[in-house]
C-alpha atoms as a PDB file:
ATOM      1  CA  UNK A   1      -4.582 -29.533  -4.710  1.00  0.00           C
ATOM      2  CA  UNK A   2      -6.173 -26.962  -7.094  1.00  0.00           C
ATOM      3  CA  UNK A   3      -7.198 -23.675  -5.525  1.00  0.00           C
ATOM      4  CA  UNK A   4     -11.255 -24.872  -5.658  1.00  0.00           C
ATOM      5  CA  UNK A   5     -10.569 -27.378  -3.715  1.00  0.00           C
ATOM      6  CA  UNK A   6      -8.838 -24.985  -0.567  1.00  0.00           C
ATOM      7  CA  UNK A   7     -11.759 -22.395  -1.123  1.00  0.00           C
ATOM      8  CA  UNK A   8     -13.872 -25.081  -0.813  1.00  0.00           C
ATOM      9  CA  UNK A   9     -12.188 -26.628   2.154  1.00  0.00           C
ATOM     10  CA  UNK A  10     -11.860 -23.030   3.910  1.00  0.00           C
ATOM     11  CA  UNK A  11     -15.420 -22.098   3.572  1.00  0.00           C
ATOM     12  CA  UNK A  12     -16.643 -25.533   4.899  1.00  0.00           C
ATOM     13  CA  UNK A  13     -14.874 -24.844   7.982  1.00  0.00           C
ATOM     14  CA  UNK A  14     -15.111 -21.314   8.255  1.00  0.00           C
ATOM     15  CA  UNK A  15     -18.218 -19.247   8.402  1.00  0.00           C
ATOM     16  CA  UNK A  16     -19.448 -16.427   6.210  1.00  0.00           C
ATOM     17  CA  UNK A  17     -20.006 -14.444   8.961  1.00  0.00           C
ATOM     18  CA  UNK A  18     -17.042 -15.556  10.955  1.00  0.00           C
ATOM     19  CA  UNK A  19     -14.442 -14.447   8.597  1.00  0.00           C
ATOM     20  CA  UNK A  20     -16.674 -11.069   7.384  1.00  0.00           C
ATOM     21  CA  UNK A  21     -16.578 -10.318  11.826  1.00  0.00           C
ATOM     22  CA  UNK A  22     -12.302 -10.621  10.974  1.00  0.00           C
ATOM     23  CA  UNK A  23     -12.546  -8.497   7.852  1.00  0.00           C
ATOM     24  CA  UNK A  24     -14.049  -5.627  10.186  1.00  0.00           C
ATOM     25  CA  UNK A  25     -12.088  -6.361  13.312  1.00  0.00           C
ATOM     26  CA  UNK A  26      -9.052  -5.592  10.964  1.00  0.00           C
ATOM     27  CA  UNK A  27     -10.131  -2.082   9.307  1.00  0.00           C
ATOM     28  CA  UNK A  28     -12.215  -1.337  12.216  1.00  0.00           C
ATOM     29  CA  UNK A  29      -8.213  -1.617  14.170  1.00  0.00           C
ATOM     30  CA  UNK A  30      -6.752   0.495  11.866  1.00  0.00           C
ATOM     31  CA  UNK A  31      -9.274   3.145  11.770  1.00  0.00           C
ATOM     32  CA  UNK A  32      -8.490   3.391  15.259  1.00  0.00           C
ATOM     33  CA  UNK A  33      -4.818   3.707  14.499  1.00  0.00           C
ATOM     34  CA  UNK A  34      -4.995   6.626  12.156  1.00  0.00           C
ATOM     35  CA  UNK A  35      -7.365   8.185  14.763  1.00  0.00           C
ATOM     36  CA  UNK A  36      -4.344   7.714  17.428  1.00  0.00           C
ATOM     37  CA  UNK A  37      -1.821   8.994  14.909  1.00  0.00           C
ATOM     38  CA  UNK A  38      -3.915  11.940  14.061  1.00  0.00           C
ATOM     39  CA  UNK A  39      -4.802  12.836  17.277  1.00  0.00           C
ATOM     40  CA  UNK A  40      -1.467  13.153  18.258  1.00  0.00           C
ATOM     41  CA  UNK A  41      -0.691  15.771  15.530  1.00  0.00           C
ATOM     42  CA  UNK A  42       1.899  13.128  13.985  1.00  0.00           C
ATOM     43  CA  UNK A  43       3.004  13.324  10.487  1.00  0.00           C
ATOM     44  CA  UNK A  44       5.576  11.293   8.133  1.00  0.00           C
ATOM     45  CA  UNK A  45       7.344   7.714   9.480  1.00  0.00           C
ATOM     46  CA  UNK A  46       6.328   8.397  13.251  1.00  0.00           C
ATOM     47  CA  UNK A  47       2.729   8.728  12.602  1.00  0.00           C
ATOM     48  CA  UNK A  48       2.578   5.917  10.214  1.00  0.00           C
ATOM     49  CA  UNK A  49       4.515   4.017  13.672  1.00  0.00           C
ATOM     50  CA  UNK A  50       2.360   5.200  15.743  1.00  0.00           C
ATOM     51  CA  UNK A  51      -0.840   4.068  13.651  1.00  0.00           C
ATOM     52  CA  UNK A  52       0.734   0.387  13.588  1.00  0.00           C
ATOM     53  CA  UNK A  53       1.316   0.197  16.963  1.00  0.00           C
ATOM     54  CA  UNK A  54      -2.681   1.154  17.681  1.00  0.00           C
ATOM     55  CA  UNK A  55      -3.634  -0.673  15.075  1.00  0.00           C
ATOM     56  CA  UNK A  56      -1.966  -3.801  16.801  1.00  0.00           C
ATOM     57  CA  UNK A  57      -3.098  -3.306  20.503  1.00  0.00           C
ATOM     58  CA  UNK A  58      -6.811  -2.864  19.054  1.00  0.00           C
ATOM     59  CA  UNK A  59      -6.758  -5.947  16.643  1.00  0.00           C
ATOM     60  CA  UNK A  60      -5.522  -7.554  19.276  1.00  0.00           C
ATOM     61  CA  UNK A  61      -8.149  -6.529  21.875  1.00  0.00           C
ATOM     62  CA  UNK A  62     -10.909  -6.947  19.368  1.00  0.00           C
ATOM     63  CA  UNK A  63      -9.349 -10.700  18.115  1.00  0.00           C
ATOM     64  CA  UNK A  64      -9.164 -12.139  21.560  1.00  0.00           C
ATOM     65  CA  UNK A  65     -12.717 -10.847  22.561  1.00  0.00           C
ATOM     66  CA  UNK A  66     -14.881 -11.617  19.826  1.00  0.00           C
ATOM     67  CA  UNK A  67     -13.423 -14.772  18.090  1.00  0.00           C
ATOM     68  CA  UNK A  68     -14.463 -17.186  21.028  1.00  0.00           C
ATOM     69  CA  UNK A  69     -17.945 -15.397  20.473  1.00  0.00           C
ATOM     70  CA  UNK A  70     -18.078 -15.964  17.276  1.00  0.00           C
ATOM     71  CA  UNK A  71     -17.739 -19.899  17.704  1.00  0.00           C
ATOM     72  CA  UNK A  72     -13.989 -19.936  17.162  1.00  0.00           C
ATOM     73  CA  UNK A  73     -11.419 -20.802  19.548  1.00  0.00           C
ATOM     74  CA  UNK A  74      -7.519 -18.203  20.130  1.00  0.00           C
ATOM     75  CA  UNK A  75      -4.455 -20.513  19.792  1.00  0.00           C
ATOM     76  CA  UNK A  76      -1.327 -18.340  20.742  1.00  0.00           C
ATOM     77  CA  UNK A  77       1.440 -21.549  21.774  1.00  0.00           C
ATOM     78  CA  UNK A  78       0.073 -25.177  20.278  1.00  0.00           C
ATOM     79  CA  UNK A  79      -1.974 -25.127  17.200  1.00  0.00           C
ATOM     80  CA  UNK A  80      -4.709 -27.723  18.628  1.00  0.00           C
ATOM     81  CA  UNK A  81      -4.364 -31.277  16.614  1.00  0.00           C
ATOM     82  CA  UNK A  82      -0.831 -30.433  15.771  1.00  0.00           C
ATOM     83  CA  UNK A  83       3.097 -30.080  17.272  1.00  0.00           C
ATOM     84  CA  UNK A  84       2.846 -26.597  15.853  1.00  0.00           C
ATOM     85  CA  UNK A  85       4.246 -24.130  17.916  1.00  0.00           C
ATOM     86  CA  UNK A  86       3.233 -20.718  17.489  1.00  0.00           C
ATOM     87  CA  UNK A  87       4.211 -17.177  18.675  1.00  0.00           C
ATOM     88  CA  UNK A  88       1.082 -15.177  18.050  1.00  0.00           C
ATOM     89  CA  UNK A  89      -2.544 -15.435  18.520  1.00  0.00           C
ATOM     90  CA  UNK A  90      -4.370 -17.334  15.888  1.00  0.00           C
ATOM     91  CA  UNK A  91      -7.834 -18.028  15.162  1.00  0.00           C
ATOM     92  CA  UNK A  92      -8.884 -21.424  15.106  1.00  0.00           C
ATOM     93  CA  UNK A  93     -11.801 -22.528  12.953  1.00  0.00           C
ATOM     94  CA  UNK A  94     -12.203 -26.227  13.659  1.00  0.00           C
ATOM     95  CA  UNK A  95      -8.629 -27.268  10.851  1.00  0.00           C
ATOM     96  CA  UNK A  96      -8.333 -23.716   9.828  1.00  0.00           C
ATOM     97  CA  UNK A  97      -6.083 -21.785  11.279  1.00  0.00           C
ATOM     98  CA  UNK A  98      -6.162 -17.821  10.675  1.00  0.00           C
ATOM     99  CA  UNK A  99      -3.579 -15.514  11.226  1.00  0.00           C
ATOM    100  CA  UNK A 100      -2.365 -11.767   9.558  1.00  0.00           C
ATOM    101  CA  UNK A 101       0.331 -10.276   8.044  1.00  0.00           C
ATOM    102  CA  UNK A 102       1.373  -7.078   6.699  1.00  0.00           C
ATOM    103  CA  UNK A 103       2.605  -6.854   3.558  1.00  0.00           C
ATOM    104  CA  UNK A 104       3.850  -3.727   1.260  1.00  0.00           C
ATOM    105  CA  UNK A 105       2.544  -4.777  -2.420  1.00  0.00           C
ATOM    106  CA  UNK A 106      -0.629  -7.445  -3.721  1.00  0.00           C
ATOM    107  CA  UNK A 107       1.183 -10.932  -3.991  1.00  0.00           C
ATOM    108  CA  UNK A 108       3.967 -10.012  -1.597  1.00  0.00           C
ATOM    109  CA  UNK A 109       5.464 -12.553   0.391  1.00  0.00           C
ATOM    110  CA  UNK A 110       5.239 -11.984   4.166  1.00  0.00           C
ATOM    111  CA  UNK A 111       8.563 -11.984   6.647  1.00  0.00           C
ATOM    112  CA  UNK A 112       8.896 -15.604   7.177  1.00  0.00           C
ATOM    113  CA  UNK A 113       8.910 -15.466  10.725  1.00  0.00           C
ATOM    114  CA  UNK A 114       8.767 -18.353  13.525  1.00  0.00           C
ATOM    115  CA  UNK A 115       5.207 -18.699  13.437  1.00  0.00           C
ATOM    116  CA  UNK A 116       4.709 -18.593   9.605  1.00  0.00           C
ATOM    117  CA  UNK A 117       7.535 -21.330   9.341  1.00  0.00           C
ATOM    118  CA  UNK A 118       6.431 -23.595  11.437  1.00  0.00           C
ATOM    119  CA  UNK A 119       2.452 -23.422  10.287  1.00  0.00           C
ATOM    120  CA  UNK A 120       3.221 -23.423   6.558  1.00  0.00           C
ATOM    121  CA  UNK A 121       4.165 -27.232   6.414  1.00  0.00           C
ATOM    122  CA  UNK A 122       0.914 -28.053   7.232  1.00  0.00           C
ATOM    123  CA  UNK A 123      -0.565 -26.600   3.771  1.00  0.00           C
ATOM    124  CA  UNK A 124       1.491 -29.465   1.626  1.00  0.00           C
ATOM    125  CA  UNK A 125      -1.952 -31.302   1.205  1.00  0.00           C
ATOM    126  CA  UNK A 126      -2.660 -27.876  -0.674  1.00  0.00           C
ATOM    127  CA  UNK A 127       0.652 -27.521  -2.417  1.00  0.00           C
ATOM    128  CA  UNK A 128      -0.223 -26.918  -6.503  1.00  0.00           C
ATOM    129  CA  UNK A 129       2.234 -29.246  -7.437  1.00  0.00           C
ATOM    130  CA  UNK A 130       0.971 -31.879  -5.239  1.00  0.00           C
ATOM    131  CA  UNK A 131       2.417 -34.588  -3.188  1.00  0.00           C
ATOM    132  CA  UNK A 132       5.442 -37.142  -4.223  1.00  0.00           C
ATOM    133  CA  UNK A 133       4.237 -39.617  -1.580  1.00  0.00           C
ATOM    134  CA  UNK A 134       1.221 -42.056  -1.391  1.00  0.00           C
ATOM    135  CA  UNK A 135      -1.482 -39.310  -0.577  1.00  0.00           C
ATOM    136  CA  UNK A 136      -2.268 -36.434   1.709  1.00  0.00           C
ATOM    137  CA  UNK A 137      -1.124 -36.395   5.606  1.00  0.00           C
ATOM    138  CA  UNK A 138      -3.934 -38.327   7.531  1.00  0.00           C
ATOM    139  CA  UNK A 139      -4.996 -35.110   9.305  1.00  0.00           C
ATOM    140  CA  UNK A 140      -5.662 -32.210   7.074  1.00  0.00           C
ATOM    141  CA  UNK A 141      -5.110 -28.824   8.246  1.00  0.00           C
ATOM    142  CA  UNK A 142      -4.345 -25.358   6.366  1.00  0.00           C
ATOM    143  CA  UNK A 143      -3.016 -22.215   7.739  1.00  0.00           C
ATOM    144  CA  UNK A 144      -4.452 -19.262   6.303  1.00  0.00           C
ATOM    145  CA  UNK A 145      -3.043 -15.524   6.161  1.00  0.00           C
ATOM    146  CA  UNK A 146      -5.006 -12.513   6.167  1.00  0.00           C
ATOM    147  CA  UNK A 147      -2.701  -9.734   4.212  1.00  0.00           C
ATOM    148  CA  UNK A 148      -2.863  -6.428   4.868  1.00  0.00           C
ATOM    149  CA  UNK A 149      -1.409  -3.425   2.651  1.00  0.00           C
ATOM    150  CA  UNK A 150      -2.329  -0.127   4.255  1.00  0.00           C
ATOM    151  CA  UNK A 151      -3.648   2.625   2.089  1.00  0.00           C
ATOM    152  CA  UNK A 152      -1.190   5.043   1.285  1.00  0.00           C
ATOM    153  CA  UNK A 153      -3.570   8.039   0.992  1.00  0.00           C
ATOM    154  CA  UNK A 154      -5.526   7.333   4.177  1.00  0.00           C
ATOM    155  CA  UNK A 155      -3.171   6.928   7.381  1.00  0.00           C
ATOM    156  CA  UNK A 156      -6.581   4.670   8.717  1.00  0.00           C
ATOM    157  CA  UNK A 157      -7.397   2.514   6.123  1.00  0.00           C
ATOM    158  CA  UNK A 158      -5.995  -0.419   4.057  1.00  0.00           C
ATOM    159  CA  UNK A 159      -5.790  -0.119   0.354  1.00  0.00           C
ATOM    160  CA  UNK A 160      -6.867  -3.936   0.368  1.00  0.00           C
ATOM    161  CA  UNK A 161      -6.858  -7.431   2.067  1.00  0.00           C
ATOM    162  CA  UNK A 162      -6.524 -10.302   0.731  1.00  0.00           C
ATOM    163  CA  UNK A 163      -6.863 -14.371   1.636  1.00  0.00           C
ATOM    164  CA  UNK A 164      -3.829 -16.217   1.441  1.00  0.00           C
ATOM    165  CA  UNK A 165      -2.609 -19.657   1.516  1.00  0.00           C
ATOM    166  CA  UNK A 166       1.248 -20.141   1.857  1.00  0.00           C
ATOM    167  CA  UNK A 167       3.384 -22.902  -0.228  1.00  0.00           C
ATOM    168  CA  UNK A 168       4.595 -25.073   2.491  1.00  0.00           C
ATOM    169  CA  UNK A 169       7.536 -24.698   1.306  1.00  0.00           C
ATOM    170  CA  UNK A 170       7.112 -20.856   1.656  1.00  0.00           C
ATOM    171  CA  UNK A 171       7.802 -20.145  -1.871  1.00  0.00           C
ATOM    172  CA  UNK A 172       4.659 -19.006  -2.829  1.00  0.00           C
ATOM    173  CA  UNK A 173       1.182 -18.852  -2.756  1.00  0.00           C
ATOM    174  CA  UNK A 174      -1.224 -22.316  -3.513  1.00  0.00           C
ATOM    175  CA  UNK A 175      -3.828 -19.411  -3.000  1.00  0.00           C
ATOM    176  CA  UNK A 176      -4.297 -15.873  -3.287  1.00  0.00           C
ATOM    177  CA  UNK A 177      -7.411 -13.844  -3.630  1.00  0.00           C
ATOM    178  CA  UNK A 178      -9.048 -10.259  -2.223  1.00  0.00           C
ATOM    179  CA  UNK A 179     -10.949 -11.410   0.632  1.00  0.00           C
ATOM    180  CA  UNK A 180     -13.988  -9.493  -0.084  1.00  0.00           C
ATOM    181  CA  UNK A 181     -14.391 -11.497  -3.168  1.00  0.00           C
ATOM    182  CA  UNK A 182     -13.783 -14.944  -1.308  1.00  0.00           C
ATOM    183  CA  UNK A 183     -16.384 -13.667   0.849  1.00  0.00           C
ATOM    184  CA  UNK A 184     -18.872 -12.837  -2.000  1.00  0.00           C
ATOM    185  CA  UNK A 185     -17.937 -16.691  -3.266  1.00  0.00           C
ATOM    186  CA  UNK A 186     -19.813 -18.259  -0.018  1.00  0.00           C
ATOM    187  CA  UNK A 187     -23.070 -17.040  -1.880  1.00  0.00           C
ATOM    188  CA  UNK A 188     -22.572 -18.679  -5.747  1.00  0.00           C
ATOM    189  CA  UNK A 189     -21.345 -21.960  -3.064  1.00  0.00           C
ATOM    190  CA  UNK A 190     -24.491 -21.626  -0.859  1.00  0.00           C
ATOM    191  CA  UNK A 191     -27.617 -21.895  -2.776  1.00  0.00           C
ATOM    192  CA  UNK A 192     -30.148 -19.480  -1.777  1.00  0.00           C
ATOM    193  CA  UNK A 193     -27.811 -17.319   0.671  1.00  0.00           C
ATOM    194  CA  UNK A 194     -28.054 -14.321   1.148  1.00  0.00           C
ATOM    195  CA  UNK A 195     -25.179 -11.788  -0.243  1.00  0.00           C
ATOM    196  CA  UNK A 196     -22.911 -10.719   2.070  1.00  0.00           C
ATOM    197  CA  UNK A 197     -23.435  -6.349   3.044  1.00  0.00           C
ATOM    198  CA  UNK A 198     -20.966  -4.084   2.355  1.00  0.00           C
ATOM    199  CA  UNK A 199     -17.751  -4.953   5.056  1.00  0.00           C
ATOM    200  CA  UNK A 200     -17.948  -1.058   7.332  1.00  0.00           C
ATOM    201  CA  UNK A 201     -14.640   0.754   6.759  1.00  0.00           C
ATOM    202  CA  UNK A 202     -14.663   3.370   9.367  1.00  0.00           C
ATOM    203  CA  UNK A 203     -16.075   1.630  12.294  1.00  0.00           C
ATOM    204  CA  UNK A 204     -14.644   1.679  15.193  1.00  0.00           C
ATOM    205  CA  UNK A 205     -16.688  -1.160  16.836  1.00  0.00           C
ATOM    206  CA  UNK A 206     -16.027   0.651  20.585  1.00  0.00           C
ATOM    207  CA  UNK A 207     -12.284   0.438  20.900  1.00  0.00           C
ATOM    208  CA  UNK A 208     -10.930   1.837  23.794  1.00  0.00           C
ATOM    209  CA  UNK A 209      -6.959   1.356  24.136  1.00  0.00           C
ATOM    210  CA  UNK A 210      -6.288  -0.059  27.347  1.00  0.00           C
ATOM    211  CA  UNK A 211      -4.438   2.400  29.346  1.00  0.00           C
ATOM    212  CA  UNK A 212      -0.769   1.791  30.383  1.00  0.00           C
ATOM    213  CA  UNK A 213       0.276  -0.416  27.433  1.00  0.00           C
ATOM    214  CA  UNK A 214       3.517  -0.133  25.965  1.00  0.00           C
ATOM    215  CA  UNK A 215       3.831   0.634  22.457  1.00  0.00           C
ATOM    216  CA  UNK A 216       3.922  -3.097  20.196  1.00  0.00           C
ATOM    217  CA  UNK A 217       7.705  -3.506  20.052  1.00  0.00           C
ATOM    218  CA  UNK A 218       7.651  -6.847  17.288  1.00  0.00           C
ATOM    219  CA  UNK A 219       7.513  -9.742  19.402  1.00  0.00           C
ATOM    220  CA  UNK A 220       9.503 -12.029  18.319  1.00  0.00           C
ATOM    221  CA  UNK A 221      10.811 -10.085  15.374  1.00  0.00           C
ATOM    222  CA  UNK A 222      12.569  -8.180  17.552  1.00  0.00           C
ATOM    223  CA  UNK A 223      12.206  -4.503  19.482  1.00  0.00           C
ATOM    224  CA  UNK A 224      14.706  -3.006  16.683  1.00  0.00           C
ATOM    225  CA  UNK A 225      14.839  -2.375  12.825  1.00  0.00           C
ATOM    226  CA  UNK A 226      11.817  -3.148  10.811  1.00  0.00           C
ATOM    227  CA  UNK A 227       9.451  -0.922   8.595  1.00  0.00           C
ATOM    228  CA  UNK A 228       6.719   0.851   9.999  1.00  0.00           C
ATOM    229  CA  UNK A 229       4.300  -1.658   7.951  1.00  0.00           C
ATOM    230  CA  UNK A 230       6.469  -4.564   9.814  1.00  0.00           C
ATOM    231  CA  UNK A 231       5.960  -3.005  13.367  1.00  0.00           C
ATOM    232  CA  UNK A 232       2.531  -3.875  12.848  1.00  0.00           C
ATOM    233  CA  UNK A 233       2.529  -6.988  11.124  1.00  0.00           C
ATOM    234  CA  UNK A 234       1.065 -10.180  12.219  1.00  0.00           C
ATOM    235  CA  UNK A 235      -0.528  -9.918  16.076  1.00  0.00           C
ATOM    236  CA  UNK A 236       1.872  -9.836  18.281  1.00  0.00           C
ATOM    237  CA  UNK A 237       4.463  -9.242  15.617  1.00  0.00           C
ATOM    238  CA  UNK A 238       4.719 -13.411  14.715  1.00  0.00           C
END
């Protein structure tokens, strides 16, 4: 399938407005982080830890709160309408499934981790290449990554996100595209729409940390080893 065809098939199932309130969730998390790292007069690899592990436990607060508000539903063991089996929370947008990853460069691959390998396989109807067999699976779903790559000038802020559709064979990308500019695309599809506002960078849409959590130790990645960038990768660390 070309890569019209999966914008087109993301934005008919996922808001405007749904996946600009993810866009801010995410910076508005790791404004929070760099807050938290800064407060604690942190410098170098610990406060760029300590910033991921905020940055986490916010998302995380902010993902599970306002999705379901926002007419979406939080998947975090079955993917609903598969046998996926997940390890992380995941948006649900009717077939669209939206998760995050951090990754260190534009065009990176993320750690293929449980979660990533099982959802990928159900992007082959969106595979460039195509399919070998008599058509696409009878139930189309896609699982869709939101990438991350923290700014390296600005402990709080990411240098850029982007919208991402795995290979299902995880070797690539069938799509890849800044997500502000996917979101600008729902007006030139929408006739008459109104263009989107400028996503808020520094917002910290009333976070409060809950008290008493541990710092994010990677799931199912692992408590040990990892970059800082990979302690906070992927809610929940899947």
């Amino acid at each position: 399938m070309d890569p019209y065809a999966t914008r087109a098939f993301i934005r008919r199932h996922v808001t405007r407005d749904q996946l600009a309130d993810d866009l801010q969730m995410l910076r508005a998390a790791r404004r929070t982080g760099g807050k938290v790292a800064e407060g604690g007069g942190l410098q170098g690899k610990g406060a760029l830890r300590v910033a991921g592990y905020a940055a986490h436990e916010a998302y995380e607060q902010l993902f599970r709160e306002n999705v379901p508000l926002h007419g979406g539903m939080v998947a975090d063991d079955l993917l609903p309408g598969t046998d996926v089996v997940v390890h992380q929370a995941v948006a649900v947008y009717g077939p669209v499934f939206i998760a995050r990853a951090t990754v260190g460069r534009s065009r990176d691959l993320p750690t293929s981790n449980a979660t990533r390998r099982n959802a990928v396989r159900l992007n082959a109807a969106f595979d460039l290449q195509g399919r070998l067999d008599l058509g696409p699976p009878p139930a189309e779903h896609c699982f869709v990554l939101l990438l991350t790559r923290r700014d390296p000038a600005d402990i709080g802020a990411y240098e850029g996100i982007d919208i991402a559709v795995l290979m299902s064979d995880f070797s690539g990308f069938s799509l890849y595209e800044d997500a502000d500019a996917f979101l600008a695309g729902y007006g030139e599809a929408e006739a008459g729409a109104p263009a989107p506002g400028p996503q808020p960078k520094d917002g910290d849409m009333g976070i409060t940390l809950r008290p008493g959590v541990a710092p994010f130790e990677g799931g199912e990645n692992g408590a040990a080893g990892g970059s800082a960038d990979h302690k906070e990768d992927a809610s929940g660390g899947s």
